[in-house]
Protein backbone atom coordinates (compact mmCIF):
# COMPACT_ATOMS: atom_id res chain seq x y z
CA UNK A 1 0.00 0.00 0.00
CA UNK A 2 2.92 2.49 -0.71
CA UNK A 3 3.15 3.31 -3.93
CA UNK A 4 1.85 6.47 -5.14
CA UNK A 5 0.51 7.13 -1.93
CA UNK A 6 1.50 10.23 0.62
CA UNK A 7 0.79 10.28 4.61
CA UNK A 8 -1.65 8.44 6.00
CA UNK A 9 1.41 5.59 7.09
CA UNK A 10 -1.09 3.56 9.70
CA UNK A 11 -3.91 3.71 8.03
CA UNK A 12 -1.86 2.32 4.98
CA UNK A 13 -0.19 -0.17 7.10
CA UNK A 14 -3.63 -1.21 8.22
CA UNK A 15 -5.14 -1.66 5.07
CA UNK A 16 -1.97 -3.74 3.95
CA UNK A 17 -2.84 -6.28 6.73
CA UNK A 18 -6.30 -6.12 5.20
CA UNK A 19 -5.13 -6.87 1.73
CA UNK A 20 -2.99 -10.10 2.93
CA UNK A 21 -5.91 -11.16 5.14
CA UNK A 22 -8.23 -11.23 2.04
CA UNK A 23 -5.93 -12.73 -0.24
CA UNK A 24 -5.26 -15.51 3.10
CA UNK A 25 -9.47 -15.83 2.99
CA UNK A 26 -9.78 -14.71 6.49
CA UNK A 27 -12.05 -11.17 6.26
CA UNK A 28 -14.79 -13.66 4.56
CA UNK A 29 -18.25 -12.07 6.54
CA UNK A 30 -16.55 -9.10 7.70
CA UNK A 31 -16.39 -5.19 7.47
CA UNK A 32 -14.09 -2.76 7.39
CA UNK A 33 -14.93 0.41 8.94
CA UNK A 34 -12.58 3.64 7.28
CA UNK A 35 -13.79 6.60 9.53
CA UNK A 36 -12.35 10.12 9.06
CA UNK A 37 -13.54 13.70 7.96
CA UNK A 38 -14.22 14.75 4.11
CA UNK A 39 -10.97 14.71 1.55
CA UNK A 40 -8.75 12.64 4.12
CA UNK A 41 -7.97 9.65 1.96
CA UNK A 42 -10.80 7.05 2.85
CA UNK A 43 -11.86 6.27 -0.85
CA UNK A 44 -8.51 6.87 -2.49
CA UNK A 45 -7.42 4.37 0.52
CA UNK A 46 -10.03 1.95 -0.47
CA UNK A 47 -9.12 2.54 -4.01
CA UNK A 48 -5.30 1.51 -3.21
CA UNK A 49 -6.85 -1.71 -1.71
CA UNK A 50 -8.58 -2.64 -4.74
CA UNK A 51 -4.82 -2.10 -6.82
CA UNK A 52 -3.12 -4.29 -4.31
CA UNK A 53 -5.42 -6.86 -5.05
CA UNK A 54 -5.43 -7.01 -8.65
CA UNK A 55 -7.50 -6.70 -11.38
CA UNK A 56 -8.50 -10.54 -10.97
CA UNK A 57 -9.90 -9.71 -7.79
CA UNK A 58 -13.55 -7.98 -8.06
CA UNK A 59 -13.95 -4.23 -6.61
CA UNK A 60 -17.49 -3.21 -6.31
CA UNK A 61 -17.58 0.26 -5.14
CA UNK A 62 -21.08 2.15 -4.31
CA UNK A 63 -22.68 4.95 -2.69
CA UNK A 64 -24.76 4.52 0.78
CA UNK A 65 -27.20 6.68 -1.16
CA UNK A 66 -28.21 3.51 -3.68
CA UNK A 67 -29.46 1.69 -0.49
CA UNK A 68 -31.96 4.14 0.68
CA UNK A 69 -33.34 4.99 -2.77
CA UNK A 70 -37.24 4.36 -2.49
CA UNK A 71 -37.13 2.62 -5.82
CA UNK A 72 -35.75 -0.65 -5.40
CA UNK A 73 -35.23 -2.58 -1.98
CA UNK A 74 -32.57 -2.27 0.17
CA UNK A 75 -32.09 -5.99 -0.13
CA UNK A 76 -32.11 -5.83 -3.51
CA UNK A 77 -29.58 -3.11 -3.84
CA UNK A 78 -27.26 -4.90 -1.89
CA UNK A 79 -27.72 -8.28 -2.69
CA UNK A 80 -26.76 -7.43 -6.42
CA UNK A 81 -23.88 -5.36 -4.91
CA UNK A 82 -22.68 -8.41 -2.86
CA UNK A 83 -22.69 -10.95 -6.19
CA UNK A 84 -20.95 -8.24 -7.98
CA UNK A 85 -18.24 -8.32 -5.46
CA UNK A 86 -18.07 -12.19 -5.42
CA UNK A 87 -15.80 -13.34 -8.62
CA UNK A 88 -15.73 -17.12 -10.49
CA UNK A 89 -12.69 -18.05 -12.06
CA UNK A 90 -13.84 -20.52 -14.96
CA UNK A 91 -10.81 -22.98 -16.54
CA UNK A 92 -12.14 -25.05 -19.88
CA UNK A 93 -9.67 -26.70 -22.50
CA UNK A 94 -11.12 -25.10 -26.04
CA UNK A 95 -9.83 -26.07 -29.32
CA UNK A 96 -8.40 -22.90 -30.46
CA UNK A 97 -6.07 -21.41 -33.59
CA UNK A 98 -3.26 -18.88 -31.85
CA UNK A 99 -0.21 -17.04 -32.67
CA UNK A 100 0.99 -13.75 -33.93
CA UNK A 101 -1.04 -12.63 -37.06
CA UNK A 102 1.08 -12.02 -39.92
CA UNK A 103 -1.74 -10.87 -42.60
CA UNK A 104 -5.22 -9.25 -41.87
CA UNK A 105 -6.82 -9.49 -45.26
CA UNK A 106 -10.60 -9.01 -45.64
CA UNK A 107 -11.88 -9.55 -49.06
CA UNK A 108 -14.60 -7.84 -50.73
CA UNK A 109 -17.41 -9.21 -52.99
CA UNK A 110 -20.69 -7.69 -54.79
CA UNK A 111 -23.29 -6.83 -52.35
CA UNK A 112 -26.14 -9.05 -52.44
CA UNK A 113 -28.85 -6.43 -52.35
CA UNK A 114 -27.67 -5.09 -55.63
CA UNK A 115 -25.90 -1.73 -56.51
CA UNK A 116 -22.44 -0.24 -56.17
CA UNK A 117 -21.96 -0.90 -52.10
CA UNK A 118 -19.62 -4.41 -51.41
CA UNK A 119 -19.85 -6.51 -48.19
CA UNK A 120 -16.72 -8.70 -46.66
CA UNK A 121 -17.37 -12.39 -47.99
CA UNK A 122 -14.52 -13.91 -46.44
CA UNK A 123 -11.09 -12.61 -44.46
CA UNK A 124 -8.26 -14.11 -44.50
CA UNK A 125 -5.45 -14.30 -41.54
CA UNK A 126 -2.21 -15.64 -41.28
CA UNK A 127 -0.90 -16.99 -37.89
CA UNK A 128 2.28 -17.61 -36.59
CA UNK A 129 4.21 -19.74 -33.56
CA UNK A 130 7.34 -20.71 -32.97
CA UNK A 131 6.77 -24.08 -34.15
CA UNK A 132 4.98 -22.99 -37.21
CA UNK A 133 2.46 -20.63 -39.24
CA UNK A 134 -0.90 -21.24 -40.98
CA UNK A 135 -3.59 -18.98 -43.15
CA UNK A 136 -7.30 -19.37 -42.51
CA UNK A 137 -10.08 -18.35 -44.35
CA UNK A 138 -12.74 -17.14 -41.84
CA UNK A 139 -16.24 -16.19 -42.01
CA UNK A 140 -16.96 -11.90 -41.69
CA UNK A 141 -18.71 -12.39 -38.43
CA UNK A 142 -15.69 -13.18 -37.24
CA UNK A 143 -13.83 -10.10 -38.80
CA UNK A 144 -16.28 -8.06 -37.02
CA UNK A 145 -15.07 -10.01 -33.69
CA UNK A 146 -11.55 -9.05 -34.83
CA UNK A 147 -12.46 -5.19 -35.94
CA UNK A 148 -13.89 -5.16 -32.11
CA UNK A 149 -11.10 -6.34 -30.58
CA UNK A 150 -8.70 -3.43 -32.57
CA UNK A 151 -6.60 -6.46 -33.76
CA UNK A 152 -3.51 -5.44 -36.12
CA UNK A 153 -0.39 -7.25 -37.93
CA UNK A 154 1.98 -8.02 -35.34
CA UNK A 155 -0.35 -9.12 -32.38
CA UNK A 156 -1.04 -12.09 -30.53
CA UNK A 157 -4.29 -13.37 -30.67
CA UNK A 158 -6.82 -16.80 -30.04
CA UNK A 159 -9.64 -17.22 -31.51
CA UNK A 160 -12.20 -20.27 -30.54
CA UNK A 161 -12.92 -22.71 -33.22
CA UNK A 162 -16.33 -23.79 -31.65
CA UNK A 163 -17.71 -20.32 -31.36
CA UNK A 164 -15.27 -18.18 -33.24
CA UNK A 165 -14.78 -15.75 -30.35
CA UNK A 166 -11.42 -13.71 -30.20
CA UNK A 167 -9.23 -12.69 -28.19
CA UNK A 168 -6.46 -10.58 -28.07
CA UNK A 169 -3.62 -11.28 -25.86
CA UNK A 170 -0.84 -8.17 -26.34
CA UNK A 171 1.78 -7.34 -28.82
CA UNK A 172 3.98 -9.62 -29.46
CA UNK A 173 7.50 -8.94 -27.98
CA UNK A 174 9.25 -8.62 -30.86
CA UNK A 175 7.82 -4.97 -31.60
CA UNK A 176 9.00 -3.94 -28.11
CA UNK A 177 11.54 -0.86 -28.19
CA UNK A 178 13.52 0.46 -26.28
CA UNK A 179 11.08 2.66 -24.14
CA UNK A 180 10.44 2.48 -20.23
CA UNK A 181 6.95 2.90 -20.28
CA UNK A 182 4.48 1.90 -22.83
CA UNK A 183 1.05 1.56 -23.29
CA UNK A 184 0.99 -1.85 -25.16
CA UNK A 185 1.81 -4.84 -23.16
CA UNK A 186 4.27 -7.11 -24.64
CA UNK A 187 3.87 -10.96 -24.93
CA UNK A 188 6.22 -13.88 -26.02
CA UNK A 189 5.19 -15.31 -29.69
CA UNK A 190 3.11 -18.52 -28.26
CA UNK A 191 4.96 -21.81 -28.46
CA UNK A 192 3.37 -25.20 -30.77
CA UNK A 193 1.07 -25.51 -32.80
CA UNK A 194 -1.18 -22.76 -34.56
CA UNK A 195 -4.31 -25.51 -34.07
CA UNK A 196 -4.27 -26.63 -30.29
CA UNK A 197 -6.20 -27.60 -27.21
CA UNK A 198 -5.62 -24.49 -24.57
CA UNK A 199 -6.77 -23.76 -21.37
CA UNK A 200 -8.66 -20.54 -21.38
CA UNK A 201 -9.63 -18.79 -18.10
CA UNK A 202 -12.34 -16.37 -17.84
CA UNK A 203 -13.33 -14.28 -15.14
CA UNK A 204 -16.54 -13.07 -14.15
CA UNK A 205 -18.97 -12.24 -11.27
CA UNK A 206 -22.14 -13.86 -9.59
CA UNK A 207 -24.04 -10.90 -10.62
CA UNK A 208 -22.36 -11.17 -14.30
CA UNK A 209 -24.05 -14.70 -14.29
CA UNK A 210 -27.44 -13.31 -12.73
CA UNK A 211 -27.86 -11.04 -15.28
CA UNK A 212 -26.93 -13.28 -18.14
CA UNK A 213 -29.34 -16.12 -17.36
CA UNK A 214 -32.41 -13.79 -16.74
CA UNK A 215 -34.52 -15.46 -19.11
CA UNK A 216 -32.25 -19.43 -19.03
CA UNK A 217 -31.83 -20.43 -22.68
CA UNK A 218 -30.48 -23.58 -23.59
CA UNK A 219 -28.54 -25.79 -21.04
CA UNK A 220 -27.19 -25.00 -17.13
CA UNK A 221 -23.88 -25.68 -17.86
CA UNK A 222 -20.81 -23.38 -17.50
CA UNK A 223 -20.80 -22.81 -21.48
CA UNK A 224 -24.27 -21.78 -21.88
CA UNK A 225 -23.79 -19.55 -18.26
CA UNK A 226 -20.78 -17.62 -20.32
CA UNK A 227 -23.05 -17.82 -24.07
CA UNK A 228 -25.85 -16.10 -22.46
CA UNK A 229 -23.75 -13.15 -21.14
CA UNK A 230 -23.02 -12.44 -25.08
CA UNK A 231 -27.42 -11.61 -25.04
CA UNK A 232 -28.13 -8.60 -22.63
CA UNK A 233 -31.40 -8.48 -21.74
CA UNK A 234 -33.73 -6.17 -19.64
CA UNK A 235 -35.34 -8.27 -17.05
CA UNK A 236 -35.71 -9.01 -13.57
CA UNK A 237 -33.59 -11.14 -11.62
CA UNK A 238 -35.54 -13.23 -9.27
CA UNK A 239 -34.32 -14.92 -5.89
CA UNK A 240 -35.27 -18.30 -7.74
CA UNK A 241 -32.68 -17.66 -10.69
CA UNK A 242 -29.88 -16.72 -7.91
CA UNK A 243 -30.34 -19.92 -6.90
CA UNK A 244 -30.47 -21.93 -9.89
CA UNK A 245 -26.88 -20.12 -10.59
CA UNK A 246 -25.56 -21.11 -7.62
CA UNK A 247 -26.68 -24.66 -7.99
CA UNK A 248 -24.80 -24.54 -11.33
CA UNK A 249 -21.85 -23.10 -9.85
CA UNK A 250 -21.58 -24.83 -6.43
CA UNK A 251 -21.31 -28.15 -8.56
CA UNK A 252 -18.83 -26.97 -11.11
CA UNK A 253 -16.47 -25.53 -8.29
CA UNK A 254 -16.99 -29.21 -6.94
CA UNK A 255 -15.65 -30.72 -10.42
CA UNK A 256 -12.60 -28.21 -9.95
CA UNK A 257 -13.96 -26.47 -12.96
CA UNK A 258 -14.80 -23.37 -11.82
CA UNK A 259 -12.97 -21.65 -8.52
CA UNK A 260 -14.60 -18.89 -6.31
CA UNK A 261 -12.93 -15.24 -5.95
CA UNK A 262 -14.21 -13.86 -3.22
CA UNK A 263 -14.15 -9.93 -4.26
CA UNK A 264 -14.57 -6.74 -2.17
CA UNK A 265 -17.42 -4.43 -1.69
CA UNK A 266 -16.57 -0.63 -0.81
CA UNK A 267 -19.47 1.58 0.50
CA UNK A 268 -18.81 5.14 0.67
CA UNK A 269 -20.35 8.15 2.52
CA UNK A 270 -22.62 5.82 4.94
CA UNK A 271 -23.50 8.06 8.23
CA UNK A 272 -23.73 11.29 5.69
CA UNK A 273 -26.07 9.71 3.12
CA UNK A 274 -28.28 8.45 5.67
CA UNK A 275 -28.16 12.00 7.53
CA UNK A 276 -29.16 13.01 4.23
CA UNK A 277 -32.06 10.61 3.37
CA UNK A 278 -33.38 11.25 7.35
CA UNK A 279 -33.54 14.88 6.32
CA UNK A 280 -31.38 15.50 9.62
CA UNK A 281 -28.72 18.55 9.54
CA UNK A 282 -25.29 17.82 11.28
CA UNK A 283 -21.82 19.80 10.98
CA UNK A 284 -18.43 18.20 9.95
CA UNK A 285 -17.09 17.94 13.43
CA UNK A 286 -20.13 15.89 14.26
CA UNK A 287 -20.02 13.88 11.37
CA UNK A 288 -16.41 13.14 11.95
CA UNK A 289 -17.34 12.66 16.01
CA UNK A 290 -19.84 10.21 14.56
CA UNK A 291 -17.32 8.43 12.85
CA UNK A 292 -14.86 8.22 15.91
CA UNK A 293 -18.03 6.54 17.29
CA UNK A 294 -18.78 3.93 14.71
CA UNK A 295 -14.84 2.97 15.05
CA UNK A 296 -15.08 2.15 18.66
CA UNK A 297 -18.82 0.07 18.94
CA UNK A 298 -20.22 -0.30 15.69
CA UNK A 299 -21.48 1.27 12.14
CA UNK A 300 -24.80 0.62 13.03
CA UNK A 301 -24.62 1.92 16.61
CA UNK A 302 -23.84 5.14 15.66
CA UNK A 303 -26.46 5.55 12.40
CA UNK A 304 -28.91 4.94 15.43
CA UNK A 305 -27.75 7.44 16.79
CA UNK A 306 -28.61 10.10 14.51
CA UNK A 307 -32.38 10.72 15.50
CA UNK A 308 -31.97 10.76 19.17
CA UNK A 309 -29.45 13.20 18.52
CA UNK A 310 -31.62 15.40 16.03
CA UNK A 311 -34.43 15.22 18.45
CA UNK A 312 -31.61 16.74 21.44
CA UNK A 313 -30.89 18.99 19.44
CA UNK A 314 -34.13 20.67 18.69
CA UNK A 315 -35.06 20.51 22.47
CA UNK A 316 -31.99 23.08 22.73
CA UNK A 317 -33.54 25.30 20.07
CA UNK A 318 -31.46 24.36 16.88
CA UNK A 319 -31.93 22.60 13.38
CA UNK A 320 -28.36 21.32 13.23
CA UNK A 321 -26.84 18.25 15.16
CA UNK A 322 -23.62 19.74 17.04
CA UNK A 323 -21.15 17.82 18.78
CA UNK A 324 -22.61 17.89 22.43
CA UNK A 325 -25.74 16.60 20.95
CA UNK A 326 -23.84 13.22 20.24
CA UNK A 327 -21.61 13.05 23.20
CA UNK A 328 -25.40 13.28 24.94
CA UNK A 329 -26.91 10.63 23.44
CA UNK A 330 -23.75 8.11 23.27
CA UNK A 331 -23.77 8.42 27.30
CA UNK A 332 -27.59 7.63 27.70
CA UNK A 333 -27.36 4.68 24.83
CA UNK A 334 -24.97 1.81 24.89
CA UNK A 335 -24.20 -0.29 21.64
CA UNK A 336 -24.74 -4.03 21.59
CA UNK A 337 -21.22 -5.60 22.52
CA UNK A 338 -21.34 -3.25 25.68
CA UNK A 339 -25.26 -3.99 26.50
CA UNK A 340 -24.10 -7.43 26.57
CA UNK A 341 -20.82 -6.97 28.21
CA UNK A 342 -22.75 -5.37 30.89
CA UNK A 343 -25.43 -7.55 31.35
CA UNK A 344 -22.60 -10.54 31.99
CA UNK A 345 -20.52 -8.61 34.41
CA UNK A 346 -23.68 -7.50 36.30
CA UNK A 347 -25.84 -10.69 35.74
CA UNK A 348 -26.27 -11.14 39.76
CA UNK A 349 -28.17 -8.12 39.87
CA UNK A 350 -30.97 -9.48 37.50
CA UNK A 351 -33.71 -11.75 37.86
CA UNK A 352 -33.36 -14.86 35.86
């Protein structure tokens, strides 16, 4: 969590341990709290977590204002947050044709329709390995894949001879100069054959998945899960199709064809959206007193604590929740881990 980032040393330290502990599985089920006034580093903090991770790793961020809308549930909103924060990491062994294209030739013929307009008929790419090269004629829906995918003379690229999907991998190495910094990334020409079995690994999210399959086509296995994604549709995911995916994946994770990357979900401006939504007025030193609260019991503890304090401080003649107004209320309302801790260490002093 150092680089490119100024001050703020513990709180980087801390989220380092964070980083290790989700990349160890061990913050599965819980929450980081990142308290602190406005324009202290919190999201850019969060942000710096998400980096450390990878770009493997899914990063959901979203605004405490998405929960509270009066549209859609609150459930709702965050149950398609949380499957967008949960990743699947899907191996298969396609049949595929790769190397470093040597000719990108599309060929023209008389359009159909009549007139003086042309269409592509065919294209026509040559591919090369280290083992050897090859030229395939391909069909123009796959040109369009390639057009898509900005492919050029000199890159590496796969393309699926089931489905004719393409991919492209980088540049291959042999255009690198002699620059530092680039924007292309660089990769070796690929080794064997041009025609060849090859694991491909694609990554994508529960919600991904969920929104994919919101009308189930054809069959519930992985491939038709990642052919349906290729179809967006507009309709509503239902609890019952969440669970049909998760059948679907649960037993494909069980084959050790699919593997589970758990993601993370960042929330930001919690206790002032809600402030917000509740209509209730508070200052930045209260807000950041609020904070310093939700640090030391709990987030929810101190949202709770925003209408007692509202109602405190109109009793005292004003709109706006100050800092005595809090430091009021905290003292006459405990938070559950104290309630409890209290209720143990005076337990004789209740009837049971």
């Amino acid at each position: 969590m150092a680089s490119g980032f100024v001050g703020q040393a513990p709180a980087r330290e801390g989220c380092g341990l964070v980083v290790d502990m989700i990349r160890q599985k061990k913050m599965a089920g819980r929450a980081l709290l990142l308290a602190g006034p406005p324009a202290t580093g919190k999201t850019a903090l969060a942000l710096g977590i998400s980096q450390e991770l990878g770009s493997k790793v899914p990063f959901c961020p979203m605004v405490g204002s998405e929960v509270y809308s009066a549209e859609v549930k609150k459930t709702e909103v965050l149950m398609e947050n949380f499957r967008r924060a949960i990743g699947l990491r899907i191996k298969e062994n396609k049949e595929v044709y790769e190397g470093e294209v040597t000719e990108l030739s599309p060929e023209e013929a008389e359009s159909t329709t009549g007139g003086y307009a042309k269409s592509i008929s065919h294209v026509i790419i040559g591919l090369k390995t280290v083992k050897g090269t090859k030229q395939l004629k391909l069909d123009p829906s796959i040109y369009d894949a390639l057009i898509k995918e900005k492919v050029a003379v000199g890159d590496v690229i796969y393309i699926e001879a089931n489905s004719g999907a393409v991919k492209r991998v980088g540049r291959c190495d042999s255009f690198a100069t002699e620059y530092d910094l680039e924007a292309e990334e660089y990769v070796p020409i690929p080794k064997g054959e041009v025609h060849k079995k090859k694991e491909i690994v694609q990554d994508v999210t529960l919600h991904d998945l969920d929104a994919a399959n919101a009308q189930p086509q054809g069959g519930q296995d992985i491939l038709s899960l990642m052919g349906q994604m290729m179809k967006p549709r507009k309709t509503e995911i239902t609890d019952k199709l969440r669970q049909e995916i998760n059948k679907v994946v649960n037993r494909y994770i069980d084959e050790g064809i699919a593997e589970l990357v758990p993601g993370v979900l960042f929330i930001d401006e919690i206790l002032a959206i809600r402030a917000q939504v509740e209509e209730i007025d508070i200052d930045e030193e209260s807000l950041a007193y609020l904070g310093e609260i939700g640090q030391q019991t709990s987030l929810r503890h101190a949202i709770q604590l925003l209408s007692p304090a509202s109602v405190v401080a109109k009793a005292n003649g004003r709109e706006k929740i100050c800092k005595a107004d809090l430091e009021e209320v905290s003292g006459l309302y405990l938070d559950a881990k104290s309630s409890a801790r209290l209720l143990q260490e005076q337990q004789e002093k209740y009837i049971t």
